[in-house]
N, C-alpha and C. Protein backbone atom coordinates (compact mmCIF):
# COMPACT_ATOMS: atom_id res chain seq x y z
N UNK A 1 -26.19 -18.19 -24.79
CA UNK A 1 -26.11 -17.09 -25.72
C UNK A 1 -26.04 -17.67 -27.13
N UNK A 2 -26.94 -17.01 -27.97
CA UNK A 2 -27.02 -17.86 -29.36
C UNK A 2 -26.03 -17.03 -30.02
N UNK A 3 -25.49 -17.98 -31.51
CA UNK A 3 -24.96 -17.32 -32.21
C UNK A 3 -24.85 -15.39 -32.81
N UNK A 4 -26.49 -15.18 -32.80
CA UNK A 4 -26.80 -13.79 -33.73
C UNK A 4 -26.42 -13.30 -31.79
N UNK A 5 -26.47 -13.41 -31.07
CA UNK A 5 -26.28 -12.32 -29.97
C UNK A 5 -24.62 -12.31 -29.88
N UNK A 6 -24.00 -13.05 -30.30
CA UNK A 6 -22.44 -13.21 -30.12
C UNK A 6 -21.78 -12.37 -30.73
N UNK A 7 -22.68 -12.65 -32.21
CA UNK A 7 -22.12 -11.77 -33.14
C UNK A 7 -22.56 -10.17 -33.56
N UNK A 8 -23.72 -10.09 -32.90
CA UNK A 8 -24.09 -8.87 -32.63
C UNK A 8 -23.20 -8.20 -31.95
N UNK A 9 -23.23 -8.87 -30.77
CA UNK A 9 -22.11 -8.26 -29.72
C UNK A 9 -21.10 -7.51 -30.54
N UNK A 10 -20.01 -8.43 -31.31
CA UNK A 10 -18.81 -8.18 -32.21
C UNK A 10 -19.25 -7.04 -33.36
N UNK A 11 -20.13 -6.62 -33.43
CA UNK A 11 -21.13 -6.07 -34.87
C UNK A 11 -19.74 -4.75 -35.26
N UNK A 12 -19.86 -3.88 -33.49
CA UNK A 12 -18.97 -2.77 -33.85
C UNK A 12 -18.06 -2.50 -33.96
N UNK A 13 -17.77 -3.75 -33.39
CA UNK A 13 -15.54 -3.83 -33.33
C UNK A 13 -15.91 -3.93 -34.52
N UNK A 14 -16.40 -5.20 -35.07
CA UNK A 14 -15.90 -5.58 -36.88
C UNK A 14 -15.91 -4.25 -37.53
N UNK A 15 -16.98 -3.49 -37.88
CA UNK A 15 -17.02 -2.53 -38.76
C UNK A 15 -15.94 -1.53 -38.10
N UNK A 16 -15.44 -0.89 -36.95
CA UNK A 16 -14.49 -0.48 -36.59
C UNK A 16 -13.05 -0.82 -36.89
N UNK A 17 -12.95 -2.52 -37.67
CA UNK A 17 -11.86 -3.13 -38.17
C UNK A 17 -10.61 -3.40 -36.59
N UNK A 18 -11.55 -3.35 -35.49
CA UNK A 18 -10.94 -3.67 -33.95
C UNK A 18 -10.92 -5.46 -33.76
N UNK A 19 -11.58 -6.36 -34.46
CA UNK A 19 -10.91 -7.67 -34.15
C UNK A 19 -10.10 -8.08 -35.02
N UNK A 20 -9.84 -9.13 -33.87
CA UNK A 20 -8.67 -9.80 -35.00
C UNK A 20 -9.15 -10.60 -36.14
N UNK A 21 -8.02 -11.46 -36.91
CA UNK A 21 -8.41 -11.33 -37.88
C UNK A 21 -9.59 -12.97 -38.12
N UNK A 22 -9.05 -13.78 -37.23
CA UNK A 22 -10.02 -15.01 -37.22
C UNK A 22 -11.48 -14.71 -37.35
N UNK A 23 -11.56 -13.74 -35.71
CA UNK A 23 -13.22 -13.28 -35.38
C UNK A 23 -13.43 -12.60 -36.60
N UNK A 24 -12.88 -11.85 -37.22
CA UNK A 24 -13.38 -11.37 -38.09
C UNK A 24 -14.00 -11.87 -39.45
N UNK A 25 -13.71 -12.60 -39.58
CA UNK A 25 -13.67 -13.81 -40.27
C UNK A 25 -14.91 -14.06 -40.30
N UNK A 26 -14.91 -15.07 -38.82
CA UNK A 26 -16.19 -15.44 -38.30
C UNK A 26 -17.20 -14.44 -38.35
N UNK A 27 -17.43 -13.11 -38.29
CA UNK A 27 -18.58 -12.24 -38.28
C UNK A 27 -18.61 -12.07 -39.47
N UNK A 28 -17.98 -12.02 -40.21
CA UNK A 28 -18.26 -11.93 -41.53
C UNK A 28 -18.99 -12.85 -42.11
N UNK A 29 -18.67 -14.07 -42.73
CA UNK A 29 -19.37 -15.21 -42.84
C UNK A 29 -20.54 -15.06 -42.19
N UNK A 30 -21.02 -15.18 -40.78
CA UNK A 30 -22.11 -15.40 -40.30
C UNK A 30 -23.09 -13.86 -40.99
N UNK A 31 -23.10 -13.03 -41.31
CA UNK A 31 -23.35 -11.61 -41.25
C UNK A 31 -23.64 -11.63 -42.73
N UNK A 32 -23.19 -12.60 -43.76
CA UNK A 32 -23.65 -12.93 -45.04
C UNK A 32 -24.66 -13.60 -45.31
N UNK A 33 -24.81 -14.61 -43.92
CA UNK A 33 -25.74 -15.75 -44.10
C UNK A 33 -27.36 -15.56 -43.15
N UNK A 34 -27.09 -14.79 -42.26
CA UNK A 34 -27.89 -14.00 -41.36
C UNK A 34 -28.89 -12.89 -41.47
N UNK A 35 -30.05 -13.35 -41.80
CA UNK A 35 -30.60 -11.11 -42.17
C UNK A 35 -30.65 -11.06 -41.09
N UNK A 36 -30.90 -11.06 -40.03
CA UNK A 36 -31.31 -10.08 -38.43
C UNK A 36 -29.88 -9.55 -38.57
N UNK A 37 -28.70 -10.22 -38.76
CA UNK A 37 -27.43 -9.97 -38.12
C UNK A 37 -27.21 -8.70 -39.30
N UNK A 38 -27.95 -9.20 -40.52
CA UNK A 38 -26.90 -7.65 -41.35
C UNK A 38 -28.00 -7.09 -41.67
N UNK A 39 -29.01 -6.79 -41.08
CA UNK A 39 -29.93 -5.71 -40.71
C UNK A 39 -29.73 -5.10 -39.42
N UNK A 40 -29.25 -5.25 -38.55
CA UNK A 40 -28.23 -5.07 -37.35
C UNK A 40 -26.72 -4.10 -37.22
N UNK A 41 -26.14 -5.10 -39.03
CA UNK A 41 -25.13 -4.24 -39.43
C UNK A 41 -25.42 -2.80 -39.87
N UNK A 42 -26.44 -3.02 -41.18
CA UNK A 42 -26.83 -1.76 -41.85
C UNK A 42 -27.30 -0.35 -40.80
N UNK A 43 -27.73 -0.87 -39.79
CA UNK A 43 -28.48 0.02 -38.54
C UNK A 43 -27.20 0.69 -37.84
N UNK A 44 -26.13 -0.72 -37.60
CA UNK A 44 -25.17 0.43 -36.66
C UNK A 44 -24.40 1.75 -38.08
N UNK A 45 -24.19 0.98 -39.24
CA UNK A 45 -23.84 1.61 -40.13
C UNK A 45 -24.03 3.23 -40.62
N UNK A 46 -25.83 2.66 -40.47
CA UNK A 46 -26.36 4.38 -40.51
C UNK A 46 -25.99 5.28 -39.26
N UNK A 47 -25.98 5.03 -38.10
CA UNK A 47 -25.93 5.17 -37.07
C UNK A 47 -24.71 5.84 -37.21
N UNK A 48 -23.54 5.35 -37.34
CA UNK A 48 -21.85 5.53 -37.13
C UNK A 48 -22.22 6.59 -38.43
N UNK A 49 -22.79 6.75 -39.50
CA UNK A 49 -22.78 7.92 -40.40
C UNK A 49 -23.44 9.26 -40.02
N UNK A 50 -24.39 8.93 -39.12
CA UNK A 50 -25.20 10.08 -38.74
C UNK A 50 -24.52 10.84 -37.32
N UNK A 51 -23.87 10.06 -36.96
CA UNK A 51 -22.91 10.74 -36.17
C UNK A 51 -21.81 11.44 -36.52
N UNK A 52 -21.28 11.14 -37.53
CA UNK A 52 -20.27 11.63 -38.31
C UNK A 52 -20.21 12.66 -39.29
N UNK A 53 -21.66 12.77 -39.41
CA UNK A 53 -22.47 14.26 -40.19
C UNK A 53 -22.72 15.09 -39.35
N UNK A 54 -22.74 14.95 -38.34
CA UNK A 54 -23.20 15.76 -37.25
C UNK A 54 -22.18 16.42 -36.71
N UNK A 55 -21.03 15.54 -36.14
CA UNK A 55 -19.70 15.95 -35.54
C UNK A 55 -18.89 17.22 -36.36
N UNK A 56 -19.27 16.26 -37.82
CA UNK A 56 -18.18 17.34 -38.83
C UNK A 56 -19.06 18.20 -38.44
N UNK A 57 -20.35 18.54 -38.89
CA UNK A 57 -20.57 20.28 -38.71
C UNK A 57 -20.53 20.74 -37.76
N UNK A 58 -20.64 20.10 -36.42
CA UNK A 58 -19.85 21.27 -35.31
C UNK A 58 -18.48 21.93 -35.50
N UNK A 59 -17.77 20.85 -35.91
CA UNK A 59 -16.72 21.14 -36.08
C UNK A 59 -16.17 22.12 -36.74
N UNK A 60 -16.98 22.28 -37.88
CA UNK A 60 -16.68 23.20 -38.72
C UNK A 60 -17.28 24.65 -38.49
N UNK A 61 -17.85 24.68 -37.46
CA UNK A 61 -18.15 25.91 -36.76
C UNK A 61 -17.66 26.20 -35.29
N UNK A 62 -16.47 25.38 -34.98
CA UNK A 62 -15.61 25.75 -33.67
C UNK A 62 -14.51 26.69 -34.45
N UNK A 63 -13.84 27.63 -33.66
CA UNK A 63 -12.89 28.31 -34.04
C UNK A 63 -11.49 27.85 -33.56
N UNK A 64 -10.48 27.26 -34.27
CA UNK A 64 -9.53 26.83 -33.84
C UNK A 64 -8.65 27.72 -33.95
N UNK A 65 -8.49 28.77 -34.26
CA UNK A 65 -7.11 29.51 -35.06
C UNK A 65 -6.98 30.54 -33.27
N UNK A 66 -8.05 30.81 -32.31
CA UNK A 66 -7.92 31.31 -31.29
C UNK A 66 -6.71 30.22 -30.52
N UNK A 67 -6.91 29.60 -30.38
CA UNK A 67 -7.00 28.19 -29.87
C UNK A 67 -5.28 27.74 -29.84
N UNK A 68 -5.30 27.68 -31.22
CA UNK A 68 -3.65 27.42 -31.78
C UNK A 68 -3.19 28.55 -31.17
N UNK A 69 -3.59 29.75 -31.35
CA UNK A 69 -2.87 30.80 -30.90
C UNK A 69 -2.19 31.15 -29.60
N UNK A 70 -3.27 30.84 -28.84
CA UNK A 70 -2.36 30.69 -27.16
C UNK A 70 -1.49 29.67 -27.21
N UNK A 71 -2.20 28.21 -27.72
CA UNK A 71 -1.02 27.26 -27.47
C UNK A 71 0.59 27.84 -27.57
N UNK A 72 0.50 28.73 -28.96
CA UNK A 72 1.53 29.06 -29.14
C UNK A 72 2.34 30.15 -28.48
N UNK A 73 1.81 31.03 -27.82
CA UNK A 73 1.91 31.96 -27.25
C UNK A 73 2.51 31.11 -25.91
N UNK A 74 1.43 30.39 -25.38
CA UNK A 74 2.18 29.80 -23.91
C UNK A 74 3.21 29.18 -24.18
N UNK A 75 3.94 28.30 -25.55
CA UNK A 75 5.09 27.92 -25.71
C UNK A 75 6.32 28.45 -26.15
N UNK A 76 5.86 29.35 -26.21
CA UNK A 76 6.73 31.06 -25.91
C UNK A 76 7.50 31.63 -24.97
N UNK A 77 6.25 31.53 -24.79
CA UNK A 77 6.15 32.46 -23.24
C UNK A 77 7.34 31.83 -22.38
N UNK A 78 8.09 32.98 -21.75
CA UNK A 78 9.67 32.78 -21.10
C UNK A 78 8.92 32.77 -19.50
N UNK A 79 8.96 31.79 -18.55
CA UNK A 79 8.74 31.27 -17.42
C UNK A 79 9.13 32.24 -16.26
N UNK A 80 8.58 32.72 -15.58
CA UNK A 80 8.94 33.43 -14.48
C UNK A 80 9.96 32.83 -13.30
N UNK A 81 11.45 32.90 -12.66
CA UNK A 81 11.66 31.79 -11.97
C UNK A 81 11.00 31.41 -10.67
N UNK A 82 9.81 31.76 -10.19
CA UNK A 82 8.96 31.75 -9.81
C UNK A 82 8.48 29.90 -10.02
N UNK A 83 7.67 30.60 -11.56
CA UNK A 83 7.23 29.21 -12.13
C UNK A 83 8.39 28.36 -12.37
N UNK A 84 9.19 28.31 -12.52
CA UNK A 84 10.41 27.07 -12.63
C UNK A 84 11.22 26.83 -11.84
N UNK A 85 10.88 27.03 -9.99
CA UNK A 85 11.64 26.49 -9.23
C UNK A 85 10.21 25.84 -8.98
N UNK A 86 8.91 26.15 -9.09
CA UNK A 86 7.54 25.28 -9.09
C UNK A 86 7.77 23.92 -9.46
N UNK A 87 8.05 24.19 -10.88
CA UNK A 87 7.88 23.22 -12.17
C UNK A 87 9.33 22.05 -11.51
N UNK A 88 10.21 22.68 -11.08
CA UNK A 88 11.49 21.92 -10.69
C UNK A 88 11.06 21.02 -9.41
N UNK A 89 10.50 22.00 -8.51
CA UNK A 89 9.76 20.99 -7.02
C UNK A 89 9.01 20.23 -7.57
N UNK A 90 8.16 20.11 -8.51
CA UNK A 90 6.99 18.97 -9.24
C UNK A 90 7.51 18.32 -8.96
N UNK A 91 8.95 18.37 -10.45
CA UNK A 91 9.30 16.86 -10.73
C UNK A 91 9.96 16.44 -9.15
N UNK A 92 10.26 17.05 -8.04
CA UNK A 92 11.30 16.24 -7.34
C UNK A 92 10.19 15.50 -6.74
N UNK A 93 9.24 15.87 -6.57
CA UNK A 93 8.08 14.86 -5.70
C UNK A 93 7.39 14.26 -6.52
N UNK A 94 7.41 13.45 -7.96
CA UNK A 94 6.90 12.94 -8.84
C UNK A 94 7.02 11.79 -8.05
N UNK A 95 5.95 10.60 -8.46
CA UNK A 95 5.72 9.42 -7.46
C UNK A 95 6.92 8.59 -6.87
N UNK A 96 7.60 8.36 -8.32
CA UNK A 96 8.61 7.35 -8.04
C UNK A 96 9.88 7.82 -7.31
N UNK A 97 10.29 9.04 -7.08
CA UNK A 97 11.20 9.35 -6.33
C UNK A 97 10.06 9.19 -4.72
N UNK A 98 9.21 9.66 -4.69
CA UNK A 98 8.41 9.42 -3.24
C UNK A 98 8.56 8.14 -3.00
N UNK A 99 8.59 7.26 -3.81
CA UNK A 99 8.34 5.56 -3.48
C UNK A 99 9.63 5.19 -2.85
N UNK A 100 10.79 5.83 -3.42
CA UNK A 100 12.22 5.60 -2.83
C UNK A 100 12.77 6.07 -1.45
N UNK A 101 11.86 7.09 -1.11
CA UNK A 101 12.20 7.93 -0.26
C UNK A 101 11.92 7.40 0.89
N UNK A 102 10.60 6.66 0.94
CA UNK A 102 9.97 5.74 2.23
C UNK A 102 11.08 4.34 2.89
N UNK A 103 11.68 3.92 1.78
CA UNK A 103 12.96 2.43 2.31
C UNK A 103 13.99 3.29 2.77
N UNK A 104 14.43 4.32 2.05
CA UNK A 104 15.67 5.14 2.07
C UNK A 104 15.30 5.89 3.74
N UNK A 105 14.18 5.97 4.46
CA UNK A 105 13.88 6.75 5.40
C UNK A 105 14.30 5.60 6.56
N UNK A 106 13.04 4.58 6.39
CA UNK A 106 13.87 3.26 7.11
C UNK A 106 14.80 2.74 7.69
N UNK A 107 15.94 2.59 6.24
CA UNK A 107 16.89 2.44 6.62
C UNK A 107 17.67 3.24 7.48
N UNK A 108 17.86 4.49 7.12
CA UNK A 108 18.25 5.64 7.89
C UNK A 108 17.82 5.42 9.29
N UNK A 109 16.63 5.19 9.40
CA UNK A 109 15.80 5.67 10.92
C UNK A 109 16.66 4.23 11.81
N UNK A 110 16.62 2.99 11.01
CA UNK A 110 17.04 1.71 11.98
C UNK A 110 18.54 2.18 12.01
N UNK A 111 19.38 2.57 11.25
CA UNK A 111 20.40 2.48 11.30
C UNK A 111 21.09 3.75 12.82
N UNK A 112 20.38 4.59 12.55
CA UNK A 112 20.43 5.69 13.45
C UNK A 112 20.21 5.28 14.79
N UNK A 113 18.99 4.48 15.18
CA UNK A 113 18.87 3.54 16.33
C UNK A 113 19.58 2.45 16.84
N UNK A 114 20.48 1.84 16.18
CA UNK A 114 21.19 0.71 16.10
C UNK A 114 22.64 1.20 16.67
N UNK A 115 22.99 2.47 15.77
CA UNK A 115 24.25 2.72 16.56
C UNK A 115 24.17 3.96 17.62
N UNK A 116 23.35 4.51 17.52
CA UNK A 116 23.48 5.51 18.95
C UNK A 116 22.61 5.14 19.72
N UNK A 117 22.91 5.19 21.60
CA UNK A 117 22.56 4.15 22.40
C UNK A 117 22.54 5.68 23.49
N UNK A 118 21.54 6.92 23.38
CA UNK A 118 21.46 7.56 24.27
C UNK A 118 21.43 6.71 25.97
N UNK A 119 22.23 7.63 26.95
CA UNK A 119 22.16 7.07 28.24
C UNK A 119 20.73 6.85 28.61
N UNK A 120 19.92 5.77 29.15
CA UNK A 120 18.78 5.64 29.59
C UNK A 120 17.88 4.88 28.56
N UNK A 121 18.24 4.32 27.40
CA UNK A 121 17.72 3.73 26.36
C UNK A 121 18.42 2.57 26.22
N UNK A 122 17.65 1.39 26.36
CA UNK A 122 18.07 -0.13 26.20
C UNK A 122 19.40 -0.26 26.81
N UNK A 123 19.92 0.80 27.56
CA UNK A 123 21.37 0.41 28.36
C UNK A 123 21.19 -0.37 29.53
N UNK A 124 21.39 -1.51 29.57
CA UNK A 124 21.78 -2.92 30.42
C UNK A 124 22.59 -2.14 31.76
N UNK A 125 22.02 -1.72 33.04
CA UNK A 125 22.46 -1.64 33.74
C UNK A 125 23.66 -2.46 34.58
N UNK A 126 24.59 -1.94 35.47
CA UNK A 126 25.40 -3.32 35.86
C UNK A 126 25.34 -3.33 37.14
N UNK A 127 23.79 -3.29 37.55
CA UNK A 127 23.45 -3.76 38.85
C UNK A 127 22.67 -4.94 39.25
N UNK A 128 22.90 -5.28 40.62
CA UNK A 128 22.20 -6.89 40.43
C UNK A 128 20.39 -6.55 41.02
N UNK A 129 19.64 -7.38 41.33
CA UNK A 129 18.91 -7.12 42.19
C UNK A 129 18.05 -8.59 42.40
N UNK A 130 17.42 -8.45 44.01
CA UNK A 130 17.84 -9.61 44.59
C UNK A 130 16.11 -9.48 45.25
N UNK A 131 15.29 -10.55 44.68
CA UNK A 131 13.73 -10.84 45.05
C UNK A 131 13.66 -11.91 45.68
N UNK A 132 12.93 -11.00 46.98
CA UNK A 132 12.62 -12.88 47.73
C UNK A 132 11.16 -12.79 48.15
N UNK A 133 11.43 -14.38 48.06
CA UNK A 133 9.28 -15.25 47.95
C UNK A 133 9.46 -15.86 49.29
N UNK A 134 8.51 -15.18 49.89
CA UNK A 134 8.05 -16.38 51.22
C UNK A 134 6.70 -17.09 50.82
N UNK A 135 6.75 -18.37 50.59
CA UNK A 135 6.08 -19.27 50.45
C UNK A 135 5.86 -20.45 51.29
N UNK A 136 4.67 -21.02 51.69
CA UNK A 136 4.60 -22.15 52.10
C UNK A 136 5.43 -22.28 53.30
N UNK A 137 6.02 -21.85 53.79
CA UNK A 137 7.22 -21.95 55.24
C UNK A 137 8.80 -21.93 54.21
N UNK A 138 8.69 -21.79 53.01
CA UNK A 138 10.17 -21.84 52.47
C UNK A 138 10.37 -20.40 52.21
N UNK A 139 11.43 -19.89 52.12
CA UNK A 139 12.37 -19.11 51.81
C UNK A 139 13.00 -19.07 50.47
N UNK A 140 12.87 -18.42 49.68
CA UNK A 140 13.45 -18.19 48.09
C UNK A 140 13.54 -16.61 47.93
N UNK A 141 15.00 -16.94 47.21
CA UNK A 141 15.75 -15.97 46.86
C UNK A 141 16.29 -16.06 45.36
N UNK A 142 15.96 -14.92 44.80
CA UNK A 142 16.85 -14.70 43.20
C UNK A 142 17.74 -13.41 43.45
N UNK A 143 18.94 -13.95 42.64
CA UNK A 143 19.93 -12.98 42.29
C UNK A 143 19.87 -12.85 41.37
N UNK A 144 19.79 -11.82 40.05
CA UNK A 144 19.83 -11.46 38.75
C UNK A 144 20.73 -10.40 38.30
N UNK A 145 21.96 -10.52 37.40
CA UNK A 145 22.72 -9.62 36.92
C UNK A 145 23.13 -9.40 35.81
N UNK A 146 22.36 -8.14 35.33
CA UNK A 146 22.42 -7.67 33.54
C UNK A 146 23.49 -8.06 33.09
N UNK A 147 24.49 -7.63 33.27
CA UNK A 147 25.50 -7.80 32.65
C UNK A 147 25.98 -8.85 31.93
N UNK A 148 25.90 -9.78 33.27
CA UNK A 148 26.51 -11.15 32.51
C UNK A 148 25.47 -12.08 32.40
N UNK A 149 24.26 -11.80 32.83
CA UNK A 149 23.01 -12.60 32.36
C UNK A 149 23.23 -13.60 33.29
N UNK A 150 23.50 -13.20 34.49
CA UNK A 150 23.71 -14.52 35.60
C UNK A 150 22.27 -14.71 36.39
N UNK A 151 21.69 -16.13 36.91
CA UNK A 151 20.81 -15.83 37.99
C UNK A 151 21.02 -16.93 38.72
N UNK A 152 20.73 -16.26 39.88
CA UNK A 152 21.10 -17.39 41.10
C UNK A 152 19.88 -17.60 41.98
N UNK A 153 19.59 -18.86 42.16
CA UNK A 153 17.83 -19.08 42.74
C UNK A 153 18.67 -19.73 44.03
N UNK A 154 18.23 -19.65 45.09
CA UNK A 154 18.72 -20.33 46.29
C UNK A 154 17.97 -20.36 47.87
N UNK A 155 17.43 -21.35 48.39
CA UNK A 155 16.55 -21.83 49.30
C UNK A 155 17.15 -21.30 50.36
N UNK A 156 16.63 -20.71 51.85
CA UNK A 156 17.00 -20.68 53.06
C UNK A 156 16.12 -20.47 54.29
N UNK A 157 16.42 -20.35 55.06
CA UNK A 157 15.12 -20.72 56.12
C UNK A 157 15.93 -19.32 56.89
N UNK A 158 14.48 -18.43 57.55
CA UNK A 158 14.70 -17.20 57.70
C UNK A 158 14.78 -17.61 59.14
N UNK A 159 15.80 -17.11 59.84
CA UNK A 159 16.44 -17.01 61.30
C UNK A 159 15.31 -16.03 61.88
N UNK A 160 14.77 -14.98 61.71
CA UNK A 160 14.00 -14.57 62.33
C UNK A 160 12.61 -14.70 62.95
N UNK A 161 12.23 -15.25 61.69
CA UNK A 161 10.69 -15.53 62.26
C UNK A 161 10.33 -16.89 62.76
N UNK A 162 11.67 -17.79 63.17
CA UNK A 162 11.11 -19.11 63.92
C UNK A 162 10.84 -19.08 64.58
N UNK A 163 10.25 -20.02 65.62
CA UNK A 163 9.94 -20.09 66.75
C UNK A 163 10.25 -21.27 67.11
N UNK A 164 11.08 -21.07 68.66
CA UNK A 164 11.85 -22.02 69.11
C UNK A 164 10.51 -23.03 69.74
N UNK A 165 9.36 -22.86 70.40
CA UNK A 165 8.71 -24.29 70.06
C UNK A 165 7.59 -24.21 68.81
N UNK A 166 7.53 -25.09 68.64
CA UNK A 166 6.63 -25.41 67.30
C UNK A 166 5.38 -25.48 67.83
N UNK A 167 4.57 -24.94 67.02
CA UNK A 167 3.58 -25.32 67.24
C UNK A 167 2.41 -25.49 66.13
N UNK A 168 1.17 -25.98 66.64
CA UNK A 168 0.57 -26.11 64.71
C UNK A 168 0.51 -25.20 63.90
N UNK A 169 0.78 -25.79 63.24
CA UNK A 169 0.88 -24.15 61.96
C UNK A 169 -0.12 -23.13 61.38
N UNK A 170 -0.48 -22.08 61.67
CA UNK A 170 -1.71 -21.32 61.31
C UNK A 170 -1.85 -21.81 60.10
N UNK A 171 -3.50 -20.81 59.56
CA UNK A 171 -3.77 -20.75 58.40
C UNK A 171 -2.84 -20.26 57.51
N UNK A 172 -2.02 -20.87 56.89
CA UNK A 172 -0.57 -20.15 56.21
C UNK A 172 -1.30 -19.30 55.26
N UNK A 173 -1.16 -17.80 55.57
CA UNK A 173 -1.34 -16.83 54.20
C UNK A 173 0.05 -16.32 53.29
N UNK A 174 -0.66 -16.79 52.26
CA UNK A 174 0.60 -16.49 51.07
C UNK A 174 1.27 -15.20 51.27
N UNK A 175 2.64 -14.80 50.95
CA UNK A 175 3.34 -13.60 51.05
C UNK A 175 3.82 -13.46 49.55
N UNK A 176 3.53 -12.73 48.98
CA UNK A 176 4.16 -12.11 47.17
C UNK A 176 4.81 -10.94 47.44
């Protein structure tokens, strides 16, 4: 980007008196020494005037005195309580009370869960119960009890299903 496009760029802040005061500086100087750049200027110049001839005479054919008049009238005007339990609900749901309301719910909701322990919800029964694995020709047994978080694993060979002579051992199918 060459210099005259830099300062072109800057053309409207400057005459707007929107940079600071260094750049300004700088467009200035360059904008003395430059014709494209202050033939550039003179253009937005006319430009920012012919807009400003234009604006005023609308302006001067809008009717403001209607205008002022309601303003004033509506700042008058005594509120129905209707409209000012409205105007009162606004503000209570204005963002930042909503933003508070979401942690403040949270907390509430964990705290509410934490200390009431309806029957049938995360209550640790105080019964044991007792799984057994036939595997491989062994015998396994677990005892497990909520309460005290006890478990008892323990090997035994089942009296029932031996057989007093041995003989080769089938295809052993797993039991789960």
């Amino acid at each position: 980007m060459s210099d005259c496009d830099r300062i072109q760029e800057w053309l409207g802040a400057w005459l707007d008196g929107e940079l600071p005061q260094a750049r300004s500086a700088e467009v200035k100087l360059h904008v003395e020494k430059c014709a494209a750049c202050a033939a550039e200027k003179v253009r937005i110049q006319r430009l920012d005037a012919a807009l400003k001839r234009a604006l005023e005479a609308r302006v001067s054919d809008a009717a403001f005195a209607p205008f002022w008049a309601g303003v004033r009238e509506r700042i008058a005007q005594e509120k129905s309580p209707r409209q000012r339990v409205f105007d009162w609900m606004r503000r209570g749901v204005a963002f930042p009370r909503i933003a508070w309301g979401v942690p403040v719910a949270a907390v509430v909701l964990i705290a509410l869960f934490s200390t009431i322990r309806p029957s049938g919800w995360f209550v640790p029964s105080n019964q044991a119960s007792v799984e057994s694995i036939d595997g491989h020709g062994f015998n396994v047994a677990l005892l497990r009890e909520a309460k005290t978080k006890t478990t008892v694993i323990w090997l035994f060979e089942n009296q029932e299903t031996e057989d007093e002579n041995p003989v080769e051992p089938a295809a052993s199918e797993q039991a789960f």
